[in-house]
C-alpha atoms as a PDB file:
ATOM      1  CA  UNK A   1       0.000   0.000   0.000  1.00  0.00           C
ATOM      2  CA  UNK A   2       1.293   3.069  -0.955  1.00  0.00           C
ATOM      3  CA  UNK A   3       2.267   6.043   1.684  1.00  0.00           C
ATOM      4  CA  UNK A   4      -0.032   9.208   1.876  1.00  0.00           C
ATOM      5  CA  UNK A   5       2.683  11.126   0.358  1.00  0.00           C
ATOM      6  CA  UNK A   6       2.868   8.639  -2.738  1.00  0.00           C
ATOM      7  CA  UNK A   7      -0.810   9.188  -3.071  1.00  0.00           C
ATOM      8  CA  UNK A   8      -0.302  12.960  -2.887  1.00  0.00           C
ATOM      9  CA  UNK A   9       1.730  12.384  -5.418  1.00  0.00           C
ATOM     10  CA  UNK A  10      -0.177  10.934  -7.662  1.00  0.00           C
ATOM     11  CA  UNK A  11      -3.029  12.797  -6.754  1.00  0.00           C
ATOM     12  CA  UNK A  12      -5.012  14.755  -9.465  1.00  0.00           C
ATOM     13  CA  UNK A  13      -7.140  18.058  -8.314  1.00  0.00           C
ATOM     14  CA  UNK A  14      -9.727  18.787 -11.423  1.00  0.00           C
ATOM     15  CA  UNK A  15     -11.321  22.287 -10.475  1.00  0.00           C
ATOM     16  CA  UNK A  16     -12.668  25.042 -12.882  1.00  0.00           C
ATOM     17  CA  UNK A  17     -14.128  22.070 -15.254  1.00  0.00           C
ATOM     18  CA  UNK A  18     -17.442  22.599 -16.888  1.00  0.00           C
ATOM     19  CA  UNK A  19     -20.215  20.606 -14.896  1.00  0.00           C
ATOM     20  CA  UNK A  20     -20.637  18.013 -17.778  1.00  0.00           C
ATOM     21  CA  UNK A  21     -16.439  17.523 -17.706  1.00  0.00           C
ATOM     22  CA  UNK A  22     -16.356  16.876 -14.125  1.00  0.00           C
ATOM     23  CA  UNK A  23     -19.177  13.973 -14.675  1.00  0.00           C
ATOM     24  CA  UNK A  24     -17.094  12.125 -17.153  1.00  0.00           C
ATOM     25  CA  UNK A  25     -14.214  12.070 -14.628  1.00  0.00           C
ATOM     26  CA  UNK A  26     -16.066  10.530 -11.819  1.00  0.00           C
ATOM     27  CA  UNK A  27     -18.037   7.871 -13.897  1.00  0.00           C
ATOM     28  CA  UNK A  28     -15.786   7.538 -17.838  1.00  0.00           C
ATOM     29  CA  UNK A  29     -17.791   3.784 -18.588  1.00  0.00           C
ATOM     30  CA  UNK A  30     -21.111   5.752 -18.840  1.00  0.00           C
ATOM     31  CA  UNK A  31     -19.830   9.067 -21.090  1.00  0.00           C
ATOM     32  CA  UNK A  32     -23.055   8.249 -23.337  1.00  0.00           C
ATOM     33  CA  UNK A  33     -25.490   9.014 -20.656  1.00  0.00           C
ATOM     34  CA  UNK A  34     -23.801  11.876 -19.181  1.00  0.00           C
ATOM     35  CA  UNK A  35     -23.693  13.097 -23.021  1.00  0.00           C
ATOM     36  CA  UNK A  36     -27.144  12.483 -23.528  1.00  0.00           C
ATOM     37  CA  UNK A  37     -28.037  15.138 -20.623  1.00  0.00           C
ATOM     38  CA  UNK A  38     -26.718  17.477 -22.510  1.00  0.00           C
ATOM     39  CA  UNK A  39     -26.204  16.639 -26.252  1.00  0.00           C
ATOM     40  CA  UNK A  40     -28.006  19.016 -27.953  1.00  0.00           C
ATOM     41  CA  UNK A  41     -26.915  21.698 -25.792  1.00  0.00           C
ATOM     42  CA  UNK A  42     -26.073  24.720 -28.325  1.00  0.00           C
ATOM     43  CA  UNK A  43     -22.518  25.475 -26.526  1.00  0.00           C
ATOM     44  CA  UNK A  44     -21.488  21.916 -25.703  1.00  0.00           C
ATOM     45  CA  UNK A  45     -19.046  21.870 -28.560  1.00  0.00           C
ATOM     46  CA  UNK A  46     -17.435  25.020 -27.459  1.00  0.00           C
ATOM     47  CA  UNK A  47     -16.724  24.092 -23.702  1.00  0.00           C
ATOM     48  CA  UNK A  48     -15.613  20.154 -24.922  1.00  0.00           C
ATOM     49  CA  UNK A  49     -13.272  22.116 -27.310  1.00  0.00           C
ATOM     50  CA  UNK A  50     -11.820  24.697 -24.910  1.00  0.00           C
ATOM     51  CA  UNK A  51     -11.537  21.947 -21.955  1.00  0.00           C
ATOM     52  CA  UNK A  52      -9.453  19.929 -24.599  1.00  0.00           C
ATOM     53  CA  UNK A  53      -7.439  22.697 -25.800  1.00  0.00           C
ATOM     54  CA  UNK A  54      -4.582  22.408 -23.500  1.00  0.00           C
ATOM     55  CA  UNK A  55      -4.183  19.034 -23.911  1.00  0.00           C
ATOM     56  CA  UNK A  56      -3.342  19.099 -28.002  1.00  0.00           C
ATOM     57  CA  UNK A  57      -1.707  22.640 -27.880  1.00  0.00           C
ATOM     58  CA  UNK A  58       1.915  23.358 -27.422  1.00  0.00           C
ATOM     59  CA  UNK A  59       3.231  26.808 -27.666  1.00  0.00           C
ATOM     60  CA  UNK A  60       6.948  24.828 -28.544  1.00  0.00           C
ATOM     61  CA  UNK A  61       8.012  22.799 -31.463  1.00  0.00           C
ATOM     62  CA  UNK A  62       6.322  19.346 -29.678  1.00  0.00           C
ATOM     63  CA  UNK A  63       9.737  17.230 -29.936  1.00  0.00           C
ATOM     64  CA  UNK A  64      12.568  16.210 -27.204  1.00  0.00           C
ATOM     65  CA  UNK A  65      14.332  19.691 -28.656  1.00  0.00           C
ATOM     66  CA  UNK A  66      11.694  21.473 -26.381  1.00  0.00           C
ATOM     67  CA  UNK A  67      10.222  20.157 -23.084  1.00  0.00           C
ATOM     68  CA  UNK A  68      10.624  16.895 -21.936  1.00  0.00           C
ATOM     69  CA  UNK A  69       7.867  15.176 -23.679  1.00  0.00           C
ATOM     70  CA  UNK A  70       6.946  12.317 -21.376  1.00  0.00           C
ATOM     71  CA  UNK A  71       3.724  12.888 -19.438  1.00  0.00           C
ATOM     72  CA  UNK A  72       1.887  11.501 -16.378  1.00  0.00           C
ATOM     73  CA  UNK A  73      -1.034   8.879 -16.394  1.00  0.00           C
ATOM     74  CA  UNK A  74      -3.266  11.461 -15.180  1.00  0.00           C
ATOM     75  CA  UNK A  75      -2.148  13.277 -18.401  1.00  0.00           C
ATOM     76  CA  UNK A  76      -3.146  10.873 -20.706  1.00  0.00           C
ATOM     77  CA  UNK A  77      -6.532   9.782 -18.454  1.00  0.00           C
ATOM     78  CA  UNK A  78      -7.690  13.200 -18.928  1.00  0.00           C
ATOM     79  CA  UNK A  79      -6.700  12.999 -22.322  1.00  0.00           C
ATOM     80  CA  UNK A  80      -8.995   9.893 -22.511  1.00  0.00           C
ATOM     81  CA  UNK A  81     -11.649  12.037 -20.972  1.00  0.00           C
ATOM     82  CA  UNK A  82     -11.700  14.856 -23.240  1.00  0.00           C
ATOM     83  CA  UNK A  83     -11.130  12.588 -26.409  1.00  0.00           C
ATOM     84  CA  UNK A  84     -13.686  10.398 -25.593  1.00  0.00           C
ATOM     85  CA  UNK A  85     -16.468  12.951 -24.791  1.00  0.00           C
ATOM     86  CA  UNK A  86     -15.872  15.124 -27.848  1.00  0.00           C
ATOM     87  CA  UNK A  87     -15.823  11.359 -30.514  1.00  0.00           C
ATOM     88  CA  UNK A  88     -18.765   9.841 -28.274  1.00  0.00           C
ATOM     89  CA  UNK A  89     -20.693  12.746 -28.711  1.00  0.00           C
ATOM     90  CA  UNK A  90     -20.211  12.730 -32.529  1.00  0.00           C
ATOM     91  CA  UNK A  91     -21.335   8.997 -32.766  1.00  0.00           C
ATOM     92  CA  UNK A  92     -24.654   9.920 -30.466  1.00  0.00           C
ATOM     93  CA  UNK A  93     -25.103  12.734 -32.929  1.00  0.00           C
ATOM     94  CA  UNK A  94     -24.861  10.705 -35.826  1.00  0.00           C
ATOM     95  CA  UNK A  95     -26.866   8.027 -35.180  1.00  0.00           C
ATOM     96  CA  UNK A  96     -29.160   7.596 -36.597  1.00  0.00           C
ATOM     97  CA  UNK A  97     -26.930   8.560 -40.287  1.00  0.00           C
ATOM     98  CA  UNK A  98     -29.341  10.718 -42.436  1.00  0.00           C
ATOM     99  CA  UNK A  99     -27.048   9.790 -45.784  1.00  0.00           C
ATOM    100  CA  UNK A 100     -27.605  12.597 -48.813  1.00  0.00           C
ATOM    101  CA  UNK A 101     -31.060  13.776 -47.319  1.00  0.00           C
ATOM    102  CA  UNK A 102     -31.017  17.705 -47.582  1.00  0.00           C
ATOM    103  CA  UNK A 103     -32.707  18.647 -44.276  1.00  0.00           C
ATOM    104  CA  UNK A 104     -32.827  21.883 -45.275  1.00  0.00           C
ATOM    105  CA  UNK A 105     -35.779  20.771 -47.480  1.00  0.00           C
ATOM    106  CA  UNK A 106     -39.014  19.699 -44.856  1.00  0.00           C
ATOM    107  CA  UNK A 107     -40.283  17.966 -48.136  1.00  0.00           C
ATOM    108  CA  UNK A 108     -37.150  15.585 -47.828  1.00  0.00           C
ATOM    109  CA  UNK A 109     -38.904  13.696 -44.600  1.00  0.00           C
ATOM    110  CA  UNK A 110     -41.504  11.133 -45.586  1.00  0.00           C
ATOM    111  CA  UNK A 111     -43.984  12.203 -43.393  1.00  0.00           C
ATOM    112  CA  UNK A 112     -46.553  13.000 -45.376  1.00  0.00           C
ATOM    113  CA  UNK A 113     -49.465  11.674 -43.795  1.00  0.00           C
ATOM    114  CA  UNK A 114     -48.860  13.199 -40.529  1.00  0.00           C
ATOM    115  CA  UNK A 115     -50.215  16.845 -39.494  1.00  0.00           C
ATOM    116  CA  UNK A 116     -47.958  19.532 -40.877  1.00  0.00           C
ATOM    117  CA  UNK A 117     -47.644  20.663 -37.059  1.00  0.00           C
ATOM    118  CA  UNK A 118     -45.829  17.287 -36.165  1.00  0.00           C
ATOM    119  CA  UNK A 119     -44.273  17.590 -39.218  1.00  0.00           C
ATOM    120  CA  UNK A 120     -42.500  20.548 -38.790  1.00  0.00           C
ATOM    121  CA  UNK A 121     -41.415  19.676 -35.538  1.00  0.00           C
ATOM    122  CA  UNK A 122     -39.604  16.228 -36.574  1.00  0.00           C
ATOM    123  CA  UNK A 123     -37.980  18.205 -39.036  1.00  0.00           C
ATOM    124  CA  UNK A 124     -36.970  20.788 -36.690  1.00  0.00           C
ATOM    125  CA  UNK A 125     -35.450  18.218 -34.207  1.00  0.00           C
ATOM    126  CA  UNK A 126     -33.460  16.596 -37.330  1.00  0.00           C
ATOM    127  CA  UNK A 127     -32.124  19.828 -38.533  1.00  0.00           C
ATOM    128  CA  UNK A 128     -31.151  20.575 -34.947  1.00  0.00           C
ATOM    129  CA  UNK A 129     -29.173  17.282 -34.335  1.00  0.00           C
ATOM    130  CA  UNK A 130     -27.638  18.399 -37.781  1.00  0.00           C
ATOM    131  CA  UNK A 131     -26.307  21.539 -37.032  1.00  0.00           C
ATOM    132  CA  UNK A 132     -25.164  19.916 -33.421  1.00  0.00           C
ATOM    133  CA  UNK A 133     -22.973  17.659 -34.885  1.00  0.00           C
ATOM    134  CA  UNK A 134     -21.485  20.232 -36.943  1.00  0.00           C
ATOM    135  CA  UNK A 135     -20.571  22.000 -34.288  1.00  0.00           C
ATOM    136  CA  UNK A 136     -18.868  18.948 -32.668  1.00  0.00           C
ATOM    137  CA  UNK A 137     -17.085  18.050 -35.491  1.00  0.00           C
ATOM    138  CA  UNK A 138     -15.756  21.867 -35.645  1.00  0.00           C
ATOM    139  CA  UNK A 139     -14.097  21.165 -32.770  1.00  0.00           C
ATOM    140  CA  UNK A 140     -12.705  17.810 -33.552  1.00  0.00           C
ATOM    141  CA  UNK A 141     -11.158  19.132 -36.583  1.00  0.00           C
ATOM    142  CA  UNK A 142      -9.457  21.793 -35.196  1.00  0.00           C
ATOM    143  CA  UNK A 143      -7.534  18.502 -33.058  1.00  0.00           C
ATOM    144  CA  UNK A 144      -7.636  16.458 -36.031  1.00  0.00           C
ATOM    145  CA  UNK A 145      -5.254  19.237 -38.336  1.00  0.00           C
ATOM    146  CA  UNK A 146      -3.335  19.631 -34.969  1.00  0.00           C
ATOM    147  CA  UNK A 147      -2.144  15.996 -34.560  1.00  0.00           C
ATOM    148  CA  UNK A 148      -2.453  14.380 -37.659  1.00  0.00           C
ATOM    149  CA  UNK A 149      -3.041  16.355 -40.355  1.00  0.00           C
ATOM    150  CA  UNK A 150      -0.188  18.507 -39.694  1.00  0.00           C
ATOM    151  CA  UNK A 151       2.208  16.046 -39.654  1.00  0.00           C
ATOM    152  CA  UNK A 152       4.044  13.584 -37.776  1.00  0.00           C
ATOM    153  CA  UNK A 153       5.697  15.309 -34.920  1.00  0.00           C
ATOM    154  CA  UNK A 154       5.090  13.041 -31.763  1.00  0.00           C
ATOM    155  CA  UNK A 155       3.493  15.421 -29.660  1.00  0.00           C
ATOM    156  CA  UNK A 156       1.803  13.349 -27.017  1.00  0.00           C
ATOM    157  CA  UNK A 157      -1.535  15.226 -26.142  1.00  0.00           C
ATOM    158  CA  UNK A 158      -2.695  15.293 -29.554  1.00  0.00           C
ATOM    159  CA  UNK A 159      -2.245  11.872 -30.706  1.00  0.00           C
ATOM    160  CA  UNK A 160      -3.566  10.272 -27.761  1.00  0.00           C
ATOM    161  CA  UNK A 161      -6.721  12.537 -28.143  1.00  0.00           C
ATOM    162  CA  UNK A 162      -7.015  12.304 -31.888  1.00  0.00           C
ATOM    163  CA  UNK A 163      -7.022   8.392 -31.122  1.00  0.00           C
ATOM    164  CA  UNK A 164      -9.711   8.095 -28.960  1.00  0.00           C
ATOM    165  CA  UNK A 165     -11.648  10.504 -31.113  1.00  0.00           C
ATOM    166  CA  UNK A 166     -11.090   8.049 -33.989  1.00  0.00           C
ATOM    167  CA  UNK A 167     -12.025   5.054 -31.639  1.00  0.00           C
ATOM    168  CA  UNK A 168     -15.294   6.381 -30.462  1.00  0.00           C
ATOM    169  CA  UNK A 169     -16.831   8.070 -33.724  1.00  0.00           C
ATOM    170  CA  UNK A 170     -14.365   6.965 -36.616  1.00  0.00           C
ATOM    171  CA  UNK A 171     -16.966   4.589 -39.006  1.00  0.00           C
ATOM    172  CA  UNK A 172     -19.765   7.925 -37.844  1.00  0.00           C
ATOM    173  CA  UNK A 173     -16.821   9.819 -39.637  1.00  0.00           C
ATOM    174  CA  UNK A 174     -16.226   7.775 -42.624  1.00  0.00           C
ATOM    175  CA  UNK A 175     -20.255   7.466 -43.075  1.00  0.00           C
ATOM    176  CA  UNK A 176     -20.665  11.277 -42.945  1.00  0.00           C
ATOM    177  CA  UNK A 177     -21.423  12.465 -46.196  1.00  0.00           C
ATOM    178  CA  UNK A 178     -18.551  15.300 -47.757  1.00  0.00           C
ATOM    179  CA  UNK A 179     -16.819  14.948 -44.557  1.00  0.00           C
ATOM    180  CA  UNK A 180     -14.628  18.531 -44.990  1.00  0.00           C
ATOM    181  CA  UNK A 181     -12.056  19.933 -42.017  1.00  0.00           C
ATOM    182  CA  UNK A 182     -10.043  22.942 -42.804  1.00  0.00           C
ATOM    183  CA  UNK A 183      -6.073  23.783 -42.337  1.00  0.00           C
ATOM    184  CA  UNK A 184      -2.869  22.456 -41.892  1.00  0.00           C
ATOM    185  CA  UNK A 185       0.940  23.338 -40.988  1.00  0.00           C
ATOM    186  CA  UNK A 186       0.004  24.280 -37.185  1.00  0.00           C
ATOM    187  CA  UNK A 187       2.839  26.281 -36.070  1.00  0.00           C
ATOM    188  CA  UNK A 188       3.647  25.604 -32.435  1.00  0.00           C
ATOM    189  CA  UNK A 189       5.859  28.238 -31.473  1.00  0.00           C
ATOM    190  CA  UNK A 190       3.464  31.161 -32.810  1.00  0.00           C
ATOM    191  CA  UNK A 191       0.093  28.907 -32.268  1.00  0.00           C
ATOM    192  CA  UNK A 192      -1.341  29.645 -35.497  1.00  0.00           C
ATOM    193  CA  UNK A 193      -2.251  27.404 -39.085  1.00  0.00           C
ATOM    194  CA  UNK A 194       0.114  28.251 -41.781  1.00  0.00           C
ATOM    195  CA  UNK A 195      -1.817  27.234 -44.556  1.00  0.00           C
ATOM    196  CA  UNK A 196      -5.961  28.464 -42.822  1.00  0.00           C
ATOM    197  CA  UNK A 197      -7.660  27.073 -45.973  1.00  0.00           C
ATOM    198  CA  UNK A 198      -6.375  23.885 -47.005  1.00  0.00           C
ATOM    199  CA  UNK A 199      -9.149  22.070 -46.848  1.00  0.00           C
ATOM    200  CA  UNK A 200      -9.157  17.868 -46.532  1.00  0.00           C
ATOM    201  CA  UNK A 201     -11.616  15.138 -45.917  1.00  0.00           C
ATOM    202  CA  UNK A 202     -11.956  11.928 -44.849  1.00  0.00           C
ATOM    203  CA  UNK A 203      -9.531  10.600 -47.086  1.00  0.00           C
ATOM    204  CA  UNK A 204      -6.936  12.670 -46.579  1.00  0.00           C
ATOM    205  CA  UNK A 205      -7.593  12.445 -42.162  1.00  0.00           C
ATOM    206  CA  UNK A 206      -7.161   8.039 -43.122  1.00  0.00           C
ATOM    207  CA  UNK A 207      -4.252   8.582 -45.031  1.00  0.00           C
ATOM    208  CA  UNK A 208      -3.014  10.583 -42.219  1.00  0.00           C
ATOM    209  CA  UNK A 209      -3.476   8.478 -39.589  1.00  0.00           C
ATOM    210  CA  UNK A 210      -2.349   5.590 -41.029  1.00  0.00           C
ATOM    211  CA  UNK A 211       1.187   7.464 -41.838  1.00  0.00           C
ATOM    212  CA  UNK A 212       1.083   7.310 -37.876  1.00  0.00           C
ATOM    213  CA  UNK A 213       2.566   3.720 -37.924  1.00  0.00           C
ATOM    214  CA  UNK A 214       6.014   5.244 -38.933  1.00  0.00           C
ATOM    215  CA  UNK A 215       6.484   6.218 -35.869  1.00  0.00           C
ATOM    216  CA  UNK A 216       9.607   5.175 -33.890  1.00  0.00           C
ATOM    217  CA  UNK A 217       8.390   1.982 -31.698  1.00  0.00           C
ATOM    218  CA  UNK A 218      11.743   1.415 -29.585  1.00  0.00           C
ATOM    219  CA  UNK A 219      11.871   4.782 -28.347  1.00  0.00           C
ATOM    220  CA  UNK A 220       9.822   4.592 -25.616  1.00  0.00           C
ATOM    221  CA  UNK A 221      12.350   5.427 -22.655  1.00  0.00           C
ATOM    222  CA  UNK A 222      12.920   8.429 -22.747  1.00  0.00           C
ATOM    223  CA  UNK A 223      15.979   8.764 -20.781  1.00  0.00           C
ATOM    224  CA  UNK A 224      17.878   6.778 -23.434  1.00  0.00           C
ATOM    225  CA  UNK A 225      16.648   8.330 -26.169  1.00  0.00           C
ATOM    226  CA  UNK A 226      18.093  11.629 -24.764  1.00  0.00           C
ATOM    227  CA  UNK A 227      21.519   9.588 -23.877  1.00  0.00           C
ATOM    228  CA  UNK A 228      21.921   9.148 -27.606  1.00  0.00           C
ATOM    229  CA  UNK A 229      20.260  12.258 -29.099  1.00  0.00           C
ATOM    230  CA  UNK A 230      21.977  14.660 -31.134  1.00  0.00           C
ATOM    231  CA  UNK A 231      20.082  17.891 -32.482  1.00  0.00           C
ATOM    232  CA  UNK A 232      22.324  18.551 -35.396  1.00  0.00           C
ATOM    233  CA  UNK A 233      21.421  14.839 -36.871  1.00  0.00           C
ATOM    234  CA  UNK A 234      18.076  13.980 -35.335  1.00  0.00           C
ATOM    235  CA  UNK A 235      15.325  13.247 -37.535  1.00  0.00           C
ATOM    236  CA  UNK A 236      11.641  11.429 -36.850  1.00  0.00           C
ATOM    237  CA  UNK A 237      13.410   7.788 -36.050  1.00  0.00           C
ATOM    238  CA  UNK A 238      15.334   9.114 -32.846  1.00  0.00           C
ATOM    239  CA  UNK A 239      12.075  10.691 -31.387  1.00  0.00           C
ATOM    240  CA  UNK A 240      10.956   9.658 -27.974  1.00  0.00           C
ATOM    241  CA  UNK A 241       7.401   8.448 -28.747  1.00  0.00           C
ATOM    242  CA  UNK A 242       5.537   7.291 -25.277  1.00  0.00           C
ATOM    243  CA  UNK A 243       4.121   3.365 -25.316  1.00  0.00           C
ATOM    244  CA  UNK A 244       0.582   4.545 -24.510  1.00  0.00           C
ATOM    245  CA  UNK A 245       0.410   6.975 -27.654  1.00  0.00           C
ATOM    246  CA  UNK A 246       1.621   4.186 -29.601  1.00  0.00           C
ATOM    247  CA  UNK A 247      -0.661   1.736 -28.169  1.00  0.00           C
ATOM    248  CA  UNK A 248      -3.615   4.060 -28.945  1.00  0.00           C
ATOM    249  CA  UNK A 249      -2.648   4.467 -32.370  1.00  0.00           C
ATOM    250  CA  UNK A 250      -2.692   1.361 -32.881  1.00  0.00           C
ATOM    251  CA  UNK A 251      -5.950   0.613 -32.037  1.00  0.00           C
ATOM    252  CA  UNK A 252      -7.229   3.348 -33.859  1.00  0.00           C
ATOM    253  CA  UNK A 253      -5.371   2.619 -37.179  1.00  0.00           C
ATOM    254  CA  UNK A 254      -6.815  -0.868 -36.799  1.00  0.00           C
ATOM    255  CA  UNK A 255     -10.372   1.081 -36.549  1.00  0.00           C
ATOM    256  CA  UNK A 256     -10.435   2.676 -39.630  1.00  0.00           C
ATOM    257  CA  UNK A 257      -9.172  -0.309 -41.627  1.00  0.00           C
ATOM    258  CA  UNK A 258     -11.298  -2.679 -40.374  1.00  0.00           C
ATOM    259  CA  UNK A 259     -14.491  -0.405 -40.370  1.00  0.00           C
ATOM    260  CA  UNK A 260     -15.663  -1.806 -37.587  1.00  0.00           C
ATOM    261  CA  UNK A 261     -18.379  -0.617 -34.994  1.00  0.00           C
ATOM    262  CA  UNK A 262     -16.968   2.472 -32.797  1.00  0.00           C
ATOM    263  CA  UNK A 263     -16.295   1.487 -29.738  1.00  0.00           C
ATOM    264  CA  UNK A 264     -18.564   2.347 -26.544  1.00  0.00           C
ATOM    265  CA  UNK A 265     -16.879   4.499 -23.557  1.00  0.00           C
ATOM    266  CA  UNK A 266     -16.990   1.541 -21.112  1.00  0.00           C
ATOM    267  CA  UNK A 267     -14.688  -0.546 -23.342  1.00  0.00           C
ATOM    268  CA  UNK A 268     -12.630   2.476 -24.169  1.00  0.00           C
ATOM    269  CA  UNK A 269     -12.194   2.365 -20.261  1.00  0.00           C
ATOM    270  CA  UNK A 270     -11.545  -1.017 -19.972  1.00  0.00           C
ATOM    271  CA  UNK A 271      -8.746  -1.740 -22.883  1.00  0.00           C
ATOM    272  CA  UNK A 272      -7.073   2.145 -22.266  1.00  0.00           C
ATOM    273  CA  UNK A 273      -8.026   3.858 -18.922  1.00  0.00           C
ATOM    274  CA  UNK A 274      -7.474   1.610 -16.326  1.00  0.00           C
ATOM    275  CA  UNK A 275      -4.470  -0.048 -17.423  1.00  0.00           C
ATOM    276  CA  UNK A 276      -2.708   3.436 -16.846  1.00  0.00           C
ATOM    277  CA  UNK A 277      -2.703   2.826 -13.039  1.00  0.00           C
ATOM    278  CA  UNK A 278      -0.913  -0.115 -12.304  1.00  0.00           C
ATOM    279  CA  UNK A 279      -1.767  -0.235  -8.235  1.00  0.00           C
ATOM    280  CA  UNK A 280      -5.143   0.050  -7.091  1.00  0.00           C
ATOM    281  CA  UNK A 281      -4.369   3.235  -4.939  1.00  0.00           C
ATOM    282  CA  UNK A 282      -3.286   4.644  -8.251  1.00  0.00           C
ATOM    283  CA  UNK A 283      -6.781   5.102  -9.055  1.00  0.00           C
ATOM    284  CA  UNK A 284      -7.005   8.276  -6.573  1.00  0.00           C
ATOM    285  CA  UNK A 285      -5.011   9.975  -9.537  1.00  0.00           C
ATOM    286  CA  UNK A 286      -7.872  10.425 -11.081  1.00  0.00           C
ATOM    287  CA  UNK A 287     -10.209  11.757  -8.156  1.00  0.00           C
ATOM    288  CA  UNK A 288     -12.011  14.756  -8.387  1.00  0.00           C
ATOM    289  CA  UNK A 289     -12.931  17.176  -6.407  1.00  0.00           C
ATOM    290  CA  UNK A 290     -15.426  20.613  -7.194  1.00  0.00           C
ATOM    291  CA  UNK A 291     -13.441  22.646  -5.279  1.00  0.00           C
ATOM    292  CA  UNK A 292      -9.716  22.587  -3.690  1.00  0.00           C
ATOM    293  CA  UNK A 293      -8.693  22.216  -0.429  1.00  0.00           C
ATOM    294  CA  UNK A 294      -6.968  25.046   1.426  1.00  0.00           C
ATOM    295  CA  UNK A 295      -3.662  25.681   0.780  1.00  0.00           C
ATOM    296  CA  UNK A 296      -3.632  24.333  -2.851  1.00  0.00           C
ATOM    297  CA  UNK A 297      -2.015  26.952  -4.727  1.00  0.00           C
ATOM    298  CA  UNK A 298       1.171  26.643  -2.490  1.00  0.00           C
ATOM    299  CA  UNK A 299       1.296  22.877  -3.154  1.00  0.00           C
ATOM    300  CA  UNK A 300       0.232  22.664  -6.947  1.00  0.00           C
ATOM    301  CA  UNK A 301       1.470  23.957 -10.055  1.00  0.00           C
ATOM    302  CA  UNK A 302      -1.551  25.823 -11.930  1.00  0.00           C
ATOM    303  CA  UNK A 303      -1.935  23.538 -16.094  1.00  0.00           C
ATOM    304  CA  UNK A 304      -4.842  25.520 -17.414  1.00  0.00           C
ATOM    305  CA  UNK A 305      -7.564  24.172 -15.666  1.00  0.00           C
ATOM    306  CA  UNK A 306      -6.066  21.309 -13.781  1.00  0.00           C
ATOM    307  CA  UNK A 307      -4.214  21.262 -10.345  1.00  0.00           C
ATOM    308  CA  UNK A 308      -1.075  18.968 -10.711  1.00  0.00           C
ATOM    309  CA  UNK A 309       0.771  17.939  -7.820  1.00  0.00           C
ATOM    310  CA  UNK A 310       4.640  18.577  -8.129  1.00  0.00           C
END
């Protein structure tokens, strides 16, 4: 059993989340039904995308050249959170598919025996689970052109999100009729998209992804990777690329080429979350909490909006 301090250590603090975040992190097998309170919430894609931001955004060139590059469990679990909630809610939203039906014509429905009145509202509840998933898969894209699209720099937070995106929704994806994200060339250091109006699709997002399994695969301690590094030579083989990114894209490579089902939260949770805490006390790194205990900000470092103990 570990000490109290070892538990501090590994001890997580999750304040300033949105409401429907904090859910996900005390209960991440039933994401769907925490969704559903909420799915057709006009702003839901907003606050997924701005809790996920920090996680996929680096402001330095995401390689060992800059910051060590290994992260925590509790980095990748809330990776796993954010991922998860943004593709589940993207499947939810796409199910049932609609095809090539323009739902911008009411004439499209085949409804035609029922009163216009009933009518009008079925179409209005179809046109609003439309525009919904648009506005997920907004936000999605933006994480999409981040990690994959824009290349294959092994920066952690992105490719473990973009993977669980792809392992939740990825056949809702490939199923969604002129599929279109926008951008590419995301410059770290300056935090802005080189090249704004490049636009791809689904294609090009597969193609993308599946360029993932060049990664380095025996690079996965870091400390000897920087033992041998050298700047002047270094190119994508003598990158320090974690085992649980690699592991994730793995899985979600094998998604897309098989086409199978997407996968539910609960055995998202089973095959990726809890296999990141090795010891069952481990588990209290990912606790939460609604607000922290006195004395926090002399014990934590402030990451966006999550308390870290040092």
């Amino acid at each position: 059993m570990a000490s109290n301090d070892d538990e501090q250590d590994l001890t997580i603090e999750v304040v300033k989340l949105d409401p429907l975040v904090q859910k996900a992190y005390r209960d991440p097998r039933s994401i769907e039904r925490i969704l559903g309170e909420e799915l057709l919430v006009p702003d839901l894609a907003l606050r997924l995308g701005r809790e996920a931001e920090d996680l996929v955004s680096e402001t330095i060139t995401p390689s060992i050249k800059g910051a060590p590059p290994t992260r925590t469990a509790t980095f990748f679990a809330s990776c796993f959170i954010m991922g998860t909630l943004l593709g589940q809610a993207y499947r939810l939203l796409a199910v049932p598919s609609h095809g090539d039906l323009d739902l911008t014509d009411a004439m499209v429905l085949p409804l035609a025996r029922l009163p216009q009145e009933l009518r009008d509202q079925i179409y209005g509840y179809y046109l609003e689970v439309e525009q919904q998933r648009a506005r997920v898969w907004d936000a999605i894209q933006v994480i999409y052109m981040k990690a994959l699209i824009d290349g294959l720099d092994p920066e952690p937070g992105g490719h473990y999100v973009a993977a669980m995106i792809t392992l939740s929704c990825g056949k809702a994806l490939s199923q969604t009729p002129n599929l279109q994200g926008r951008g590419r060339r995301w410059l770290w250091y300056s935090e802005r998209c080189a090249e704004p109006h490049h636009v791809w699709d689904w294609t090009e997002l597969k193609e993308a992804l599946l360029e993932t399994s060049k990664l380095p695969r025996n690079n996965t301690d870091y400390k000897q990777v920087l033992d041998r590094y050298d700047y002047k030579t270094a190119t994508l083989a003598d990158q320090y690329v974690s085992k649980e990114n690699l592991d994730a894209l793995d899985a979600a490579r094998a998604h897309v080429i098989e086409g199978a089902d997407d996968w539910s939260a609960a055995a998202m949770a089973d095959c990726f979350l809890e296999p990141l805490f090795s010891a069952p006390e481990e588990r209290l790194a990912f606790a939460v909490k609604d607000e922290p205990e006195p004395g926090w900000p002399d014990k934590a470092a402030d990451q966006g909006s999550y308390w870290y103990f040092s």
